[in-house]
Protein backbone atom coordinates (compact mmCIF):
# COMPACT_ATOMS: atom_id res chain seq x y z
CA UNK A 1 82.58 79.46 93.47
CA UNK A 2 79.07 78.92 95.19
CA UNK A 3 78.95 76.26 97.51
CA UNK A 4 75.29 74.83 97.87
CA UNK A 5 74.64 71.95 100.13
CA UNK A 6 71.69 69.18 99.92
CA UNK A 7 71.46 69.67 103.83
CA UNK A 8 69.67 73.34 103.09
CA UNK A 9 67.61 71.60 100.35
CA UNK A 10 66.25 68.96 101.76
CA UNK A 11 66.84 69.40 105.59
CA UNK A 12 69.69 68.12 107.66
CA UNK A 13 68.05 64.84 108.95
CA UNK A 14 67.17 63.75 105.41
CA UNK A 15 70.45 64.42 104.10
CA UNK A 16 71.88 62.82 106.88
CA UNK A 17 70.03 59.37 105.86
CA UNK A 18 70.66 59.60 102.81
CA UNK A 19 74.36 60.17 103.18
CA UNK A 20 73.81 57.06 105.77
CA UNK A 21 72.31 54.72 102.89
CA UNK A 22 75.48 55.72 100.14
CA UNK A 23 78.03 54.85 103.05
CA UNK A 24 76.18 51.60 103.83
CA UNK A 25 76.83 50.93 100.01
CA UNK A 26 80.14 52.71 99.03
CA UNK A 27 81.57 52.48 102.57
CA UNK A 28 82.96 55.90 104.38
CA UNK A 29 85.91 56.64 102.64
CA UNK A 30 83.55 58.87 100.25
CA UNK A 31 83.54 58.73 96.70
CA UNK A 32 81.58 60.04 93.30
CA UNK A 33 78.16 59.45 92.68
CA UNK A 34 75.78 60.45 89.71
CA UNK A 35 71.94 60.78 90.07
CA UNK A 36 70.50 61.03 86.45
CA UNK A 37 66.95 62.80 85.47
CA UNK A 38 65.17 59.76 86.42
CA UNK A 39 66.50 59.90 90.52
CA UNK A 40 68.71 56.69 89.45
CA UNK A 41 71.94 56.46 91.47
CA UNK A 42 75.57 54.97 90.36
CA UNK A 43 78.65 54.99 91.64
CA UNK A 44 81.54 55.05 89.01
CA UNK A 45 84.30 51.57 89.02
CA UNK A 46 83.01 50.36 92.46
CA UNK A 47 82.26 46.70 90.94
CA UNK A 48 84.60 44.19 91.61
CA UNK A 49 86.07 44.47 88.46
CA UNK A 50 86.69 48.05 89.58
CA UNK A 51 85.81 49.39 86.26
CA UNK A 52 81.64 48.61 86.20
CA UNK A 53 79.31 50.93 87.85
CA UNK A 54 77.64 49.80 90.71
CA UNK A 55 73.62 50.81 91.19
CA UNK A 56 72.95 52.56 94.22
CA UNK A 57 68.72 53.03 94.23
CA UNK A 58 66.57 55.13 93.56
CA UNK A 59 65.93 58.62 94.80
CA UNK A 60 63.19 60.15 95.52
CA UNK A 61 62.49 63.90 94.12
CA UNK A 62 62.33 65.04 97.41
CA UNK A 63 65.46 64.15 98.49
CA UNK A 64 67.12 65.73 95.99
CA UNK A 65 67.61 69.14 94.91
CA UNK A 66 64.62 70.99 92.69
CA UNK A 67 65.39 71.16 89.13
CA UNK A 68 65.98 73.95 87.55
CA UNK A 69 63.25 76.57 86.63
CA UNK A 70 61.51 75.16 83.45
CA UNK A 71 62.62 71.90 83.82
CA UNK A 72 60.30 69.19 84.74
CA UNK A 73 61.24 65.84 86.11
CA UNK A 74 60.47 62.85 84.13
């Protein structure tokens, strides 16, 4: 197993705030998120309902990891 961490991608500082802005939105406990090919964020059953997604922003390319080689963002 290969552990690769956003912190070496995009810097420890920028990591940092983004882990800051998913915790002001999710709280601390952690949780899943999912960033899709547009840099949309969700968070699985958070809703009140505990079942609906909530939307978490957007993210910017570069504070996320680079795509793969031969894959272009949209």
């Amino acid at each position: 197993m290969c552990k690769v961490c956003l912190s070496d991608e995009i810097g420890i500082e920028a990591a940092a705030r983004l882990a800051g802005r998913l915790a002001h939105i999710m709280g601390t406990s952690g949780g899943r998120f999912y960033v899709n090919e547009r840099g949309e964020m969700f968070s699985p059953g958070r809703a009140d309902d505990g079942f609906s997604p909530i939307y978490l922003g957007h993210l910017d390319g570069d504070q996320w990891f680079s795509p793969p080689d031969g894959y272009e963002r949209p």
